[in-house]
Protein backbone atom coordinates (compact mmCIF):
# COMPACT_ATOMS: atom_id res chain seq x y z
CA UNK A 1 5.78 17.55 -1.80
CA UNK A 2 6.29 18.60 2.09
CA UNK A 3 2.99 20.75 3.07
CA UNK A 4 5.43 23.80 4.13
CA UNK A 5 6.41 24.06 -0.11
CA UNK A 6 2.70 23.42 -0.83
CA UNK A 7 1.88 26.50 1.09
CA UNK A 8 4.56 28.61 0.35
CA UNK A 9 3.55 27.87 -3.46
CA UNK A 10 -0.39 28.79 -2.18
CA UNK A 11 0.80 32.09 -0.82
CA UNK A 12 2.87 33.02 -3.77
CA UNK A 13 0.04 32.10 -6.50
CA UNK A 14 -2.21 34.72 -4.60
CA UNK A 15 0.44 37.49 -4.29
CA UNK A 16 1.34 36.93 -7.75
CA UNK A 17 -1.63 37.02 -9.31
CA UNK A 18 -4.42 39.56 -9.53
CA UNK A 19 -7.30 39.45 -7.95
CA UNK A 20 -10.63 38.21 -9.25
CA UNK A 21 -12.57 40.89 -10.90
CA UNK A 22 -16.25 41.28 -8.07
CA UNK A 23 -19.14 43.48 -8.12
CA UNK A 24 -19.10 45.34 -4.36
CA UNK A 25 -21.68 43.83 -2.25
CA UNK A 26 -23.71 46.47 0.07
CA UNK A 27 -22.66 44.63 2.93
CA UNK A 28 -20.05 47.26 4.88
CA UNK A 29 -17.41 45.52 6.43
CA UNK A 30 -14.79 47.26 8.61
CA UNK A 31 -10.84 46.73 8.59
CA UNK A 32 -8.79 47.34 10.96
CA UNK A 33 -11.21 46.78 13.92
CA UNK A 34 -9.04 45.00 16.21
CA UNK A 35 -12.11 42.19 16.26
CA UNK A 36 -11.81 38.99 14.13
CA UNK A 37 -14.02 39.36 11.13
CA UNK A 38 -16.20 36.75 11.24
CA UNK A 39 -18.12 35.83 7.49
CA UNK A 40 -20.83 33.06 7.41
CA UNK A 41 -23.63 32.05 5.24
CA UNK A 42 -24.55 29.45 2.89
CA UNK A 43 -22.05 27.96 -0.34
CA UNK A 44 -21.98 30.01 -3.37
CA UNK A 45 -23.74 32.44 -1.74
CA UNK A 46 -20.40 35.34 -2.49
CA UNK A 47 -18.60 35.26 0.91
CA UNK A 48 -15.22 34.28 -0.98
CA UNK A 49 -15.58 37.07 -3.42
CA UNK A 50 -16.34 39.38 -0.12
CA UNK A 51 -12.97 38.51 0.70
CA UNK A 52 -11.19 39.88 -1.80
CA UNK A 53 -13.59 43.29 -2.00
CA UNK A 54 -12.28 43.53 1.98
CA UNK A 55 -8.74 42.86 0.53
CA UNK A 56 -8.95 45.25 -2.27
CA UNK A 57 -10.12 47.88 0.02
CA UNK A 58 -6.90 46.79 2.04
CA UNK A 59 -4.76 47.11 -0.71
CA UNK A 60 -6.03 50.43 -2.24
CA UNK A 61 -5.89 52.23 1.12
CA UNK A 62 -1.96 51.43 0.55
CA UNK A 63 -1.07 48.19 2.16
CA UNK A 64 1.13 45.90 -0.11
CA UNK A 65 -0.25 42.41 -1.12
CA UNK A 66 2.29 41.02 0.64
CA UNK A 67 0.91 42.00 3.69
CA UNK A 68 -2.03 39.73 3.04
CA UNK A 69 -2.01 36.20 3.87
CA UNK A 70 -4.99 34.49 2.41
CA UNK A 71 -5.62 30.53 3.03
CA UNK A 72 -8.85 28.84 0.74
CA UNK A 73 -9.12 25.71 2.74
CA UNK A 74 -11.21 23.73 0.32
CA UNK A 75 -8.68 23.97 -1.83
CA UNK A 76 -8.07 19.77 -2.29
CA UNK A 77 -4.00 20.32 -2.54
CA UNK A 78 -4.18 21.46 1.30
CA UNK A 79 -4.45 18.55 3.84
CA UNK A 80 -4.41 20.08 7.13
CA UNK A 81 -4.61 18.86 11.09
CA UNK A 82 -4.74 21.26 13.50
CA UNK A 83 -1.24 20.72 15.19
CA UNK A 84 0.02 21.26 12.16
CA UNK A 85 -1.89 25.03 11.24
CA UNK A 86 1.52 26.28 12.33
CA UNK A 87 3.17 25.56 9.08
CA UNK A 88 1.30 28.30 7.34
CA UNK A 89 2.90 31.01 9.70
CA UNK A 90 6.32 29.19 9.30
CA UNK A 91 5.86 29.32 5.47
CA UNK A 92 4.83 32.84 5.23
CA UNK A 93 8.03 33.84 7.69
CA UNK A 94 10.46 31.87 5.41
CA UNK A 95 8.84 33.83 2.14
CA UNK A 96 8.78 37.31 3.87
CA UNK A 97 11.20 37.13 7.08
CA UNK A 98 10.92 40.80 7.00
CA UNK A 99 7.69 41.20 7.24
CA UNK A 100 5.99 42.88 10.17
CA UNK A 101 3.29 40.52 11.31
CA UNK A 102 1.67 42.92 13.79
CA UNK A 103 0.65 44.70 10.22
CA UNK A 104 -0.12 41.69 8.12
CA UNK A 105 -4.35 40.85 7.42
CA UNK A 106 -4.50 37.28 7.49
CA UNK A 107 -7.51 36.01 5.70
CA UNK A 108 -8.93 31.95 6.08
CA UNK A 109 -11.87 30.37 3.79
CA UNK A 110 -13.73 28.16 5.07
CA UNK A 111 -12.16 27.50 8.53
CA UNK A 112 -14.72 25.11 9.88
CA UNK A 113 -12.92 22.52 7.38
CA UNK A 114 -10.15 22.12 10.09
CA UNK A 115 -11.50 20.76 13.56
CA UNK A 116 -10.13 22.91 16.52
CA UNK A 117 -9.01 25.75 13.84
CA UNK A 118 -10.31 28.47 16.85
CA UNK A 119 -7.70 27.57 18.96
CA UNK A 120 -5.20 28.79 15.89
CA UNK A 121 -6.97 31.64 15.60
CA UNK A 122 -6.88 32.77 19.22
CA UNK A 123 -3.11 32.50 18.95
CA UNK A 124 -2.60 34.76 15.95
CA UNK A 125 -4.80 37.22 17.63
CA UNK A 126 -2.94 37.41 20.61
CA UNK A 127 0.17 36.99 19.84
CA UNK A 128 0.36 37.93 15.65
CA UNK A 129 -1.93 40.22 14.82
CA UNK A 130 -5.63 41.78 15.26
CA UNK A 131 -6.40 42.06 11.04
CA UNK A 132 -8.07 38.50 11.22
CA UNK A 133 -11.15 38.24 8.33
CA UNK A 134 -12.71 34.17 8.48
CA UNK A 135 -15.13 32.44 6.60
CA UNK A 136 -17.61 29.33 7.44
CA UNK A 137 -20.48 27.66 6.23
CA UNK A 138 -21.66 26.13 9.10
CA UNK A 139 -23.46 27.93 11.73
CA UNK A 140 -23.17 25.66 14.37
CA UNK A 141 -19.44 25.12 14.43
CA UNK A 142 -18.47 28.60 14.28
CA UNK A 143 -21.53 29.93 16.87
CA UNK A 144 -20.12 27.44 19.28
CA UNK A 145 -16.77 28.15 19.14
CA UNK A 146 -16.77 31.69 18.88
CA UNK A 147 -19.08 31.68 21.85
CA UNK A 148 -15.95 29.44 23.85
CA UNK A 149 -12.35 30.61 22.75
CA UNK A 150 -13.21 34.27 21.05
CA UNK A 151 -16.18 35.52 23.23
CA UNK A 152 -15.70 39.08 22.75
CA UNK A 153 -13.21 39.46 19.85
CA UNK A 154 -15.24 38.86 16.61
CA UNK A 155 -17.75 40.85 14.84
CA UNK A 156 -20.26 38.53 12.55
CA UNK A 157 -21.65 39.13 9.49
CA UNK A 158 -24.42 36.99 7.53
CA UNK A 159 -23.78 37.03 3.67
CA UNK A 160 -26.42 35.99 2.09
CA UNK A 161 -27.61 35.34 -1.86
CA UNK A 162 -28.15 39.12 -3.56
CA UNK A 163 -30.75 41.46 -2.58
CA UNK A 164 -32.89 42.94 -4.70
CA UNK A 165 -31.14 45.97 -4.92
CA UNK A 166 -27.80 43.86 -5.31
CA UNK A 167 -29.27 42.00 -8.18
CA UNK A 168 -30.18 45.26 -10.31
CA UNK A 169 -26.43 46.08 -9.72
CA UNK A 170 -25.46 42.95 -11.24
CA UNK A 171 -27.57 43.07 -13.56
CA UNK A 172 -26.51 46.77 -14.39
CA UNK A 173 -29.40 48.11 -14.06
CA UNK A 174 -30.20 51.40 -12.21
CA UNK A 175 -33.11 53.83 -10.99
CA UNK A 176 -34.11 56.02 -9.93
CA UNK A 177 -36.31 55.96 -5.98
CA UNK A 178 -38.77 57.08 -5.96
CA UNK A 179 -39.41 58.68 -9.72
CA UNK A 180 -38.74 55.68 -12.13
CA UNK A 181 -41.65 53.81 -10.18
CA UNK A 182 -43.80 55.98 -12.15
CA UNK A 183 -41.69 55.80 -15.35
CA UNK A 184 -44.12 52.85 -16.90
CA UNK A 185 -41.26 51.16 -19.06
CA UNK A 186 -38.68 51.56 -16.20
CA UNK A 187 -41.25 50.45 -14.38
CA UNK A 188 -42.39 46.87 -16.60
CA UNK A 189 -38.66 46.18 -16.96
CA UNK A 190 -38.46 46.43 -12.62
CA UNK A 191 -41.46 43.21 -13.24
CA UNK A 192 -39.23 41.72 -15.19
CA UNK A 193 -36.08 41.85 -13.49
CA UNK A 194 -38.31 41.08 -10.22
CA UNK A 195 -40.14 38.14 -11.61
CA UNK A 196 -36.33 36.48 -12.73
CA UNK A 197 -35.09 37.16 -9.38
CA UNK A 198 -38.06 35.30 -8.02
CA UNK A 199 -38.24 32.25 -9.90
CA UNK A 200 -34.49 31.73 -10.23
CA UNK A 201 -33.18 32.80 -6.99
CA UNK A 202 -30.13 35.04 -6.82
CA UNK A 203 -26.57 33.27 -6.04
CA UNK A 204 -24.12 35.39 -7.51
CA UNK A 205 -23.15 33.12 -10.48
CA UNK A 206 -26.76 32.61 -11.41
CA UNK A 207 -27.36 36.03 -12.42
CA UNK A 208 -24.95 35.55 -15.52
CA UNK A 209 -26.15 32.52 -16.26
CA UNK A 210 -28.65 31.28 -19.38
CA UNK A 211 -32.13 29.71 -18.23
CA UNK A 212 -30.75 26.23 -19.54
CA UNK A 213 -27.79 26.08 -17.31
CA UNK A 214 -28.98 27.77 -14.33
CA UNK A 215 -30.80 24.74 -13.13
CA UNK A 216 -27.79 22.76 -13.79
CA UNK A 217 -25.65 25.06 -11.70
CA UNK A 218 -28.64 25.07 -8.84
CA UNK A 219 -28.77 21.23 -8.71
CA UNK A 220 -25.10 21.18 -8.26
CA UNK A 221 -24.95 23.80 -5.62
CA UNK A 222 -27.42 21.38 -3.94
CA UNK A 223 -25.90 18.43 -4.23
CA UNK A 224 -22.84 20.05 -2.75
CA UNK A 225 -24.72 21.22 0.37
CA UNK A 226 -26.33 18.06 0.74
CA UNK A 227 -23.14 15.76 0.75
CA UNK A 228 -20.13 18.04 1.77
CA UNK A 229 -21.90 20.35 4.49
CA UNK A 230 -24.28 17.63 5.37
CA UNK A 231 -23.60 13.89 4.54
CA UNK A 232 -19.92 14.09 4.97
CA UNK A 233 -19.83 16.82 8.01
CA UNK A 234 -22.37 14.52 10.24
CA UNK A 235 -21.42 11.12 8.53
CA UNK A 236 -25.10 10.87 7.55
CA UNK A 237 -25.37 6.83 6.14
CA UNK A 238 -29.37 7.22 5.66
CA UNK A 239 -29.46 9.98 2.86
CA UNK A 240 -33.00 8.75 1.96
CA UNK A 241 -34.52 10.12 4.70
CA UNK A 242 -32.50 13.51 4.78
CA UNK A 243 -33.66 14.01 0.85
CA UNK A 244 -37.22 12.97 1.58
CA UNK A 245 -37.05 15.44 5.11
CA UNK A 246 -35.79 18.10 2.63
CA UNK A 247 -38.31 17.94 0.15
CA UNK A 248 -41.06 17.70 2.45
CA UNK A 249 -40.02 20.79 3.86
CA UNK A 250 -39.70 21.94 0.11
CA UNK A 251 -43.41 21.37 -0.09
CA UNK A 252 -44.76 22.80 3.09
CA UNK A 253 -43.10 25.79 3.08
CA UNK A 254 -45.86 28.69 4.01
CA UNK A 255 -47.40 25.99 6.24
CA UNK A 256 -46.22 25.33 9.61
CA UNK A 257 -43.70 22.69 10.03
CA UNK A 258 -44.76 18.78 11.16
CA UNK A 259 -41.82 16.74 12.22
CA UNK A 260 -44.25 14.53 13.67
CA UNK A 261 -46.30 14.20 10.41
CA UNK A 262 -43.21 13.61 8.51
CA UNK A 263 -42.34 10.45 10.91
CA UNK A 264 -45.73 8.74 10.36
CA UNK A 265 -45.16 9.34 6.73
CA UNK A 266 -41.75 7.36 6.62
CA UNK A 267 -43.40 4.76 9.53
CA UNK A 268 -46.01 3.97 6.89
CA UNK A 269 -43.77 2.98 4.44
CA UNK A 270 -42.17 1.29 6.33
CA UNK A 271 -39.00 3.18 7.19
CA UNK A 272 -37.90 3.28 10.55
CA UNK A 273 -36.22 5.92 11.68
CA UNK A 274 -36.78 7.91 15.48
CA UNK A 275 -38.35 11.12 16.05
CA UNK A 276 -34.85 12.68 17.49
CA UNK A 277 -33.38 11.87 14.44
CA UNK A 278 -35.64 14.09 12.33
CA UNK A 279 -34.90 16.83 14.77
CA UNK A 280 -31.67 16.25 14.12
CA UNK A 281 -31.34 16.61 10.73
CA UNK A 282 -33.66 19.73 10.94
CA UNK A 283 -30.89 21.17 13.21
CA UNK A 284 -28.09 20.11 10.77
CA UNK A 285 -30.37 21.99 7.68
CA UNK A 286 -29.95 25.23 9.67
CA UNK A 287 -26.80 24.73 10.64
CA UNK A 288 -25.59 24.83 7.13
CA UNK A 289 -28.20 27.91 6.26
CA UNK A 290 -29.92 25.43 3.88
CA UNK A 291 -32.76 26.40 6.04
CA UNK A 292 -34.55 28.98 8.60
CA UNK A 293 -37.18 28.30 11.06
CA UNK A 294 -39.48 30.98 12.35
CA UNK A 295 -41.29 30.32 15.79
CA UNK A 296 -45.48 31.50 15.93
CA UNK A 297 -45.59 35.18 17.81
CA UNK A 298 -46.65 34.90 21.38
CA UNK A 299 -46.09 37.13 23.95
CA UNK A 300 -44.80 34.23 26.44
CA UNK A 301 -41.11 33.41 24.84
CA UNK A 302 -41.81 29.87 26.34
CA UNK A 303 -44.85 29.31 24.93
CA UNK A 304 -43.24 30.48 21.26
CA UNK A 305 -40.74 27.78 21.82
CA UNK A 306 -42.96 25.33 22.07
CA UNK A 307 -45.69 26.16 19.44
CA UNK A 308 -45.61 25.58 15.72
CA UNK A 309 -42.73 26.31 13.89
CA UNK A 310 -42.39 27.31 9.78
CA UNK A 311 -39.26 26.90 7.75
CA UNK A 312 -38.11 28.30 4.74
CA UNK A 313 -35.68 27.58 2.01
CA UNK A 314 -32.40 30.37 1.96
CA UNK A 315 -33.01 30.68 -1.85
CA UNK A 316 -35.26 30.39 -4.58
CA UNK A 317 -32.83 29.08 -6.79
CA UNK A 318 -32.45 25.71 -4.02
CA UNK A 319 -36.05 25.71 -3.96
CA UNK A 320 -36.12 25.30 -7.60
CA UNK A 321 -33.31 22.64 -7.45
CA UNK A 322 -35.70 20.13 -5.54
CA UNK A 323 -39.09 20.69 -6.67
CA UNK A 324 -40.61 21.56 -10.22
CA UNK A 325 -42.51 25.26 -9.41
CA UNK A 326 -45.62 25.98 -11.46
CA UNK A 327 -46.83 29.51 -11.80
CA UNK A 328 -49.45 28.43 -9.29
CA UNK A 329 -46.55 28.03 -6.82
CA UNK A 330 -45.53 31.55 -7.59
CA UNK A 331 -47.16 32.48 -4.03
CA UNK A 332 -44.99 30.10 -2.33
CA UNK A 333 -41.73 31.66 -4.04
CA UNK A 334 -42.74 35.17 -3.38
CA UNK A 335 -43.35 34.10 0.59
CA UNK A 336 -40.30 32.06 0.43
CA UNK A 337 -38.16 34.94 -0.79
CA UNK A 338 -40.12 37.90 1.45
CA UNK A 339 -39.09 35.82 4.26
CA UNK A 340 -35.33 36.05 3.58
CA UNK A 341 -35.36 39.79 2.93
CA UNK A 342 -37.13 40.29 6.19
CA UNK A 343 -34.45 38.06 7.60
CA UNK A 344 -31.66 39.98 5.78
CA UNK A 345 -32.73 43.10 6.68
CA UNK A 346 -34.23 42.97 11.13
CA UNK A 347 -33.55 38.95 11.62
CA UNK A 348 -36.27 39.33 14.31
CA UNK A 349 -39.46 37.26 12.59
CA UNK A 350 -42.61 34.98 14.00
CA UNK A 351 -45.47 34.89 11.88
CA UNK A 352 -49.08 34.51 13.60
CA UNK A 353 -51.50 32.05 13.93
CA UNK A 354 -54.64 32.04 15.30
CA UNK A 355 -58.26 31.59 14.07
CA UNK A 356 -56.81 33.68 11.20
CA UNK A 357 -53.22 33.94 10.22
CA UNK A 358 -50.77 36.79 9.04
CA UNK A 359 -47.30 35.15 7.49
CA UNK A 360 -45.22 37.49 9.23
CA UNK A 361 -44.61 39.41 12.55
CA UNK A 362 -41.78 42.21 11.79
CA UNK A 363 -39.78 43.01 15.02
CA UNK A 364 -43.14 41.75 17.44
CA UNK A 365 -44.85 44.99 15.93
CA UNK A 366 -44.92 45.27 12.15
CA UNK A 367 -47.76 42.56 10.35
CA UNK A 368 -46.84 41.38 6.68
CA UNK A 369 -49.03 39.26 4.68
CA UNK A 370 -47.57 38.48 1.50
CA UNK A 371 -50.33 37.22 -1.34
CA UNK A 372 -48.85 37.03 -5.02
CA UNK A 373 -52.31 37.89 -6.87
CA UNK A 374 -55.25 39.81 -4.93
CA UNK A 375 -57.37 39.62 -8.41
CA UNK A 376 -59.69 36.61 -6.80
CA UNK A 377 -61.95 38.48 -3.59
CA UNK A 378 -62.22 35.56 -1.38
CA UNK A 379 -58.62 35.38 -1.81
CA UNK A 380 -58.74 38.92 -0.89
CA UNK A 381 -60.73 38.76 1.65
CA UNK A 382 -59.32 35.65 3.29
CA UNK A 383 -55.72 37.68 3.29
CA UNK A 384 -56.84 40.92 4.57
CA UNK A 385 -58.95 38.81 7.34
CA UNK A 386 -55.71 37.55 8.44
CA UNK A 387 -53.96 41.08 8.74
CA UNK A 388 -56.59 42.28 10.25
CA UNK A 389 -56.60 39.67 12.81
CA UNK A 390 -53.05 40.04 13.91
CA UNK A 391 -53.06 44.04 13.58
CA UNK A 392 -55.84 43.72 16.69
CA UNK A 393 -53.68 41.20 18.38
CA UNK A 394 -50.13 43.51 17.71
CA UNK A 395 -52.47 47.00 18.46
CA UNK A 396 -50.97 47.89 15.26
CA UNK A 397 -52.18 50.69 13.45
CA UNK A 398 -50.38 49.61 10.08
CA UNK A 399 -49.92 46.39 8.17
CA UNK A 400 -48.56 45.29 4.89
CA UNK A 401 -49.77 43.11 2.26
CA UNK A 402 -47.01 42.54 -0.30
CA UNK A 403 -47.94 41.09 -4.08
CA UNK A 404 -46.58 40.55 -7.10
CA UNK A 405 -47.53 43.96 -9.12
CA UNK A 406 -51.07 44.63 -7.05
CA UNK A 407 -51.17 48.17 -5.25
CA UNK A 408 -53.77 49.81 -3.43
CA UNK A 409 -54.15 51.20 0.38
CA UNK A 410 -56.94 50.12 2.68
CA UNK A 411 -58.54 51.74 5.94
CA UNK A 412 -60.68 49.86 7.89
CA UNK A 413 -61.17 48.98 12.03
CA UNK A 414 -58.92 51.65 12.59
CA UNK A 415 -56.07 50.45 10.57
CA UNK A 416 -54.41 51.21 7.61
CA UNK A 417 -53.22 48.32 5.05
CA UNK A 418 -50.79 49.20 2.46
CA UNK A 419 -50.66 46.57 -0.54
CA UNK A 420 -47.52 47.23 -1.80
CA UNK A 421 -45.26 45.70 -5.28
CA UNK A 422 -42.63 43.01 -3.77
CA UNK A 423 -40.01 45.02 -5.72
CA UNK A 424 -40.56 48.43 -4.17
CA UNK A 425 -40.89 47.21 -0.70
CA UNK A 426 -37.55 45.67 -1.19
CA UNK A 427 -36.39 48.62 -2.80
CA UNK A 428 -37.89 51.11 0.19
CA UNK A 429 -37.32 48.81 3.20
CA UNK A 430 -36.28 51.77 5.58
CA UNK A 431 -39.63 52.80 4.87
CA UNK A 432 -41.33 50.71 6.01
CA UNK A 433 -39.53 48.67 8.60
């Protein structure tokens, strides 16, 4: 079959057939901006299902479906090259020759599957039409060329797996802030709901899912990220060392990151492989938002650079993909996860080390030290020795501790410590950050 009919089947599917029933996201996205709508984040992680919220919105404010043009480019019937992207807008004229382009949303998943696919995009803005909404997942493809061919046209937004919050929608639950945090069953079923969304992570999908096939489904979103967005994209041949680099990172997370340490390691047994090539693949993690480094807080932005460095999983549910997670881990998940809400929500995080350390620096002002059980007092005291450390250091006159289910509020040195529930701090953000 010529490509032109394949599309022109592709487009007439969609318009034919109604759209996949979604839970809204909390994420606002505008239309009709006049900037290309730009959508990244990891696999699976809902930025498809964003999509068609945006185009619902489209279509409910009046628009006809015809009017949207939407393009899944993992979809294995399309076989694309760049000089031949201009098919799509030949098929779509042939189908509608009516139509009035300079009104049409065009809407392309996963772009970064065709090499060059910017320069197609700058052409439809300039020429076609401003209602442009893209997908990627890969940061580094579309932060480059968005920074070369459409510096200044596109607005970017991170999706990322639910949010607390989003996960008690899906989950149709819903309270009450502040009152049902002293409603003790609303409250025990918040634990609940809280200690799921911990220890399974929260991908769309997963959230639906029984216990005995959401590991299944989070080993196979792994697998995918490992060989599509990583062995295939960079035409990785040593996947030994990129599993054993991912793991180990699996294992240190909370600890600051050794690439060095890592390379003895493989030397030792044997396995040659350079230094660069380690920082490499650490570059490629992040680039397909597998992973997130964090640098330590200094006030010299040089120094920061070149100090330790922490990295952390995007999701629980990955973490539990590569590594078997006892409850004695729990502190590791809970850190894990408080780092991508802090992410999610200012994006601006170090964490400080010293004699003492705190986990997190919010915005170079705000500490947060995030313990799962304060029951044990030298684990206390160790914790609140670290806050206290970096509240001197920030001249903070508030820090956070953030636990499982402990609460309490401390005063000491001139500084006030809140420990605060992991679900109500994600639940009351504004307040706090």
């Amino acid at each position: 079959m010529k490509k032109k009919e394949l599309i022109k089947i592709l487009i007439r599917e969609f318009h034919s057939s109604t759209l996949p029933s979604y839970i809204p996201r909390s994420i606002t996205i505008p239309t009709n901006s006049g900037k290309i709508i730009t959508l990244v984040g990891p696999r699976r992680s809902g930025k498809t299902y964003m999509l068609y919220q945006i185009i619902d919105d489209i279509i409910k404010a009046g628009n006809s479906k015809e009017n949207v043009l939407y393009i899944n480019f993992e979809d294995e019937r399309l076989d694309l090259q760049i000089s031949e992207m201009d098919i799509i807008l030949q098929a779509y004229r042939e189908l509608y020759p009516s139509i009035n382009f300079q009104k049409t949303y065009f809407f392309f998943d996963e772009i970064q599957n065709i090499n060059g696919w910017e320069k197609f995009i700058r052409r439809i803005y300039d020429s076609i039409s401003k209602n442009i909404y893209i997908t990627g997942s890969n940061s580094k493809l579309l932060g480059e060329e968005i920074a070369t061919s459409l510096r200044g046209r596109t607005l970017k937004y991170e999706v990322l797996p639910l949010s607390f919050e989003e996960f008690l929608i899906f989950k149709k639950t819903k309270i009450e802030i502040p009152q049902d945090f002293y409603n003790s069953s609303v409250q025990a079923k918040l634990i609940n709901l809280f200690h799921e969304y911990m220890t399974w992570g929260s991908f769309p999908e997963i959230v639906f899912q029984s216990n005995e096939l959401k590991l299944k489904i989070l080993q196979e979103y792994y697998d995918v990220m490992i060989y599509r967005d990583l062995i295939e994209r960079y035409k990785i041949t040593d996947t030994f060392i990129l599993k054993y680099l991912i793991k180990r990172l699996a294992e240190t997370i909370t600890k600051p990151l050794s690439i060095n340490k890592i390379y003895n390691e493989l030397k030792s047994q044997g396995i040659k492989i350079g230094k660069n090539t380690l920082y490499e693949y650490l570059e490629y993690l992040e680039n397909a938002f597998l992973i997130r480094k964090i640098l330590k807080y200094g006030r010299s932005v040089v120094r920061s650079e070149l100090s330790d460095k922490k990295a952390y999983i995007v999701d629980n549910g990955i973490l539990r993909a590569i590594k078997i997670y006892e409850k004695e881990d729990f502190g590791i998940l809970l850190e894990n996860l408080m780092f991508r809400e802090l992410h999610r929500k200012t994006g601006k995080i170090s964490f400080y080390k010293d004699q003492k350390e705190c986990d997190f620096v919010v915005n170079e002002k705000i500490p947060v030290q995030v313990c799962f059980d304060l029951s044990h007092d030298e684990v206390k005291k160790r914790e609140i020795a670290g806050i206290m450390a970096c509240c001197k250091q920030l001249h903070a006159q508030k820090g956070y501790i953030i636990t499982f289910d402990d609460e309490d509020s401390l005063f000491t040195n001139g500084c006030t410590y809140e420990i605060i529930p992991a679900y109500k701090w994600l639940l009351e953000q504004d307040r706090y950050i």
